[in-house]
Protein backbone atom coordinates (compact mmCIF):
# COMPACT_ATOMS: atom_id res chain seq x y z
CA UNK A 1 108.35 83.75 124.93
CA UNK A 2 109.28 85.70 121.70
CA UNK A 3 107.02 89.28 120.89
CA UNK A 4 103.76 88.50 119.32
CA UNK A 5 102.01 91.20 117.16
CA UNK A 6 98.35 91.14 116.18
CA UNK A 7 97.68 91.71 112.50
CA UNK A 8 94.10 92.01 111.05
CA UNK A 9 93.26 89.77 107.69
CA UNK A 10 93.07 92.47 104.99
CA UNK A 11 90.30 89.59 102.84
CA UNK A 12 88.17 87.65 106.17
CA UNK A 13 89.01 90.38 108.90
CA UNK A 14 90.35 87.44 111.31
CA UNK A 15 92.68 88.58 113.91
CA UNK A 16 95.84 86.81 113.45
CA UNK A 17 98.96 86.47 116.01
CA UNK A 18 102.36 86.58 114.36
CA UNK A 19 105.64 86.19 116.09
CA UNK A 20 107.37 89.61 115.44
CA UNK A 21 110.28 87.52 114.44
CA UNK A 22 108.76 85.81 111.50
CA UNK A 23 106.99 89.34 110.34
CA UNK A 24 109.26 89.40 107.37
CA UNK A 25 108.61 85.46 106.73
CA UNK A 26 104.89 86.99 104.09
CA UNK A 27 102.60 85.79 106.66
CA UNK A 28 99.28 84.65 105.96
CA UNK A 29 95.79 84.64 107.73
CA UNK A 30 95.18 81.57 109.93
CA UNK A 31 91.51 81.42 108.43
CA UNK A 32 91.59 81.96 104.93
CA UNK A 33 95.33 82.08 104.18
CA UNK A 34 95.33 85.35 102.13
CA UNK A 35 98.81 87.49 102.86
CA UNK A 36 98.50 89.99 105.90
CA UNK A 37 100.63 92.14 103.90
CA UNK A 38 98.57 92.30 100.33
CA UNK A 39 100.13 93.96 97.32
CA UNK A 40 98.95 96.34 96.10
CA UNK A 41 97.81 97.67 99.64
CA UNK A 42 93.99 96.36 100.84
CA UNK A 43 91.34 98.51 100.18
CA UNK A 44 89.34 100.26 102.99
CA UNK A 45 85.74 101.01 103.21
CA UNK A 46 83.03 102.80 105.81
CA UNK A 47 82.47 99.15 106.85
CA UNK A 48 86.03 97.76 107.29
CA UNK A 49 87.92 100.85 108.09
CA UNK A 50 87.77 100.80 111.74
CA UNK A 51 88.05 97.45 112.54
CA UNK A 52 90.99 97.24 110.42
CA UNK A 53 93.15 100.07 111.79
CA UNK A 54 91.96 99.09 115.52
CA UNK A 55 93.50 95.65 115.43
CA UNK A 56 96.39 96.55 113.72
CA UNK A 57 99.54 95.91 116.05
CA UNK A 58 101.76 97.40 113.68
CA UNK A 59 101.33 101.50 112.37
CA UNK A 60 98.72 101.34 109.53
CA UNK A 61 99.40 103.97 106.78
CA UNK A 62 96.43 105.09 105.44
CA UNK A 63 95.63 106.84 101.94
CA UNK A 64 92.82 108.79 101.56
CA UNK A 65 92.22 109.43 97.71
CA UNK A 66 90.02 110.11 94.84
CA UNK A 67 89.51 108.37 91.54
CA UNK A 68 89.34 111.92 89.81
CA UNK A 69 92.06 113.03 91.69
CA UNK A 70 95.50 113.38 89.76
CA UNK A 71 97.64 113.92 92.52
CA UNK A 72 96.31 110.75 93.57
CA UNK A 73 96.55 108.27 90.35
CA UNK A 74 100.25 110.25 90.62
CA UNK A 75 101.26 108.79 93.88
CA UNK A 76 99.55 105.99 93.49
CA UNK A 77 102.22 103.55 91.79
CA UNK A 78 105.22 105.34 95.04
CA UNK A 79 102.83 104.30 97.78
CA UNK A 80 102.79 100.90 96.65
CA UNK A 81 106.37 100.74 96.23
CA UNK A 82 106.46 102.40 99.85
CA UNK A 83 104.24 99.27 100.80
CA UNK A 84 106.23 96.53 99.55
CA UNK A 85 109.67 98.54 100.90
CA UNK A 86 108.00 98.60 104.39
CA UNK A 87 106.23 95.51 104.57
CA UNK A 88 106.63 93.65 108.11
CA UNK A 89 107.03 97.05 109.89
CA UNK A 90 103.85 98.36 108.74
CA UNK A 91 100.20 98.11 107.04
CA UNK A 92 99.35 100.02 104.06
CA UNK A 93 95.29 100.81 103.08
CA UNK A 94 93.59 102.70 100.88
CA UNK A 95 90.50 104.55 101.40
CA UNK A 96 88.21 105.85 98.62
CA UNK A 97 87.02 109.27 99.80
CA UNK A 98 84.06 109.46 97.30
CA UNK A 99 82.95 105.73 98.16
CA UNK A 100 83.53 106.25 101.81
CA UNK A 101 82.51 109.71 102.85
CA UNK A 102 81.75 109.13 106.59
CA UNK A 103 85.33 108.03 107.03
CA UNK A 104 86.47 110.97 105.19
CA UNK A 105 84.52 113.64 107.28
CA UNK A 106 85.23 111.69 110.29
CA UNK A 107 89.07 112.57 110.00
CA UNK A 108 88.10 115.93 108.12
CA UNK A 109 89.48 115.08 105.67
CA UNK A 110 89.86 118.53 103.10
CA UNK A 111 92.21 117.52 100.47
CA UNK A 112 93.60 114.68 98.93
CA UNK A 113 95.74 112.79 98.78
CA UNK A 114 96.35 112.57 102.38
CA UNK A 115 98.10 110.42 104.48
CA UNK A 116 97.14 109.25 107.57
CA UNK A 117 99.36 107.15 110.13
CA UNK A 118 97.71 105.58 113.21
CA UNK A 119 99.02 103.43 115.58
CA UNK A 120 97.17 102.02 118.14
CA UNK A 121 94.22 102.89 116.37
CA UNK A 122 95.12 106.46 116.68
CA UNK A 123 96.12 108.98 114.55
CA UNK A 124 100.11 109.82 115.12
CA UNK A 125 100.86 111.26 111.69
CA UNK A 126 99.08 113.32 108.87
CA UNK A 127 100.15 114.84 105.55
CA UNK A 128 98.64 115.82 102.37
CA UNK A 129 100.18 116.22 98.89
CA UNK A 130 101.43 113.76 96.50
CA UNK A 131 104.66 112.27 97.72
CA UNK A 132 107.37 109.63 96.51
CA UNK A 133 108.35 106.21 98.29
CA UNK A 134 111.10 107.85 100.28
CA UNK A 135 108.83 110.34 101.81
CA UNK A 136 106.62 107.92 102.66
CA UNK A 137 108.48 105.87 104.29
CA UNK A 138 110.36 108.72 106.33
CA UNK A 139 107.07 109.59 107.57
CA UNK A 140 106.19 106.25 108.76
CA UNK A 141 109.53 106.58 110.31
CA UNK A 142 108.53 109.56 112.45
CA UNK A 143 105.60 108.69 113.28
């Protein structure tokens, strides 16, 4: 039996099974057929943020930013290059801090952009400061 990984619907939420093999094949959600692997990357909220990372069976990178925020806007157009470069060995999310301050202060989060990698639902990697596709990608590497 071939390696199955678990991959949450970025549009319905559905839990979806996808043979690790056919990762790279831009799978869709069982329930409402949108991609598991959206471009640009899905946006997070309080509400979805959780449930989203927690189901994940692949590292979710997570970007906490600010509409205000020029560092942000700035790295904005190399994390979704990041996303499309990685897609199939990773998630990628966004999380508004401003819209969605319990998930910022739950992470204490201080300055943005940040980066946040979990796996397993659990943080394994953090950085903050603007950074390009490559660097992005190394750190989803690492962690």
């Amino acid at each position: 039996m071939s390696d199955v990984v678990q991959l949450p619907c970025p549009a319905c939420g559905a839990a979806n099974r996808v043979p690790a093999a056919r990762l790279g094949d831009v799978p869709v959600c069982g329930r409402c057929k949108a991609r598991l692997f959206p471009d640009p990357p899905v946006a997070l909220d309080d509400g979805s943020f959780e449930r989203y990372v927690e189901r994940a069976g692949l590292p979710v990178v997570v970007d906490f930013w600010a509409a205000w925020c020029g560092p942000c806007r700035a790295m904005a157009p190399q994390f979704e290059r990041a996303s499309r470069a990685h897609a199939g060995r990773a998630l990628f999310a966004k999380l508004d801090t401003d819209a969605s301050p319990a998930t910022a202060q739950r992470f204490g989060i201080q300055s943005i952009p940040t980066l946040i990698v979990f796996r397993d639902g659990r943080e394994a990697a953090r950085t903050s400061g603007a950074l390009s596709a490559e660097a992005i990608g190394q750190l989803v590497a690492r962690a």
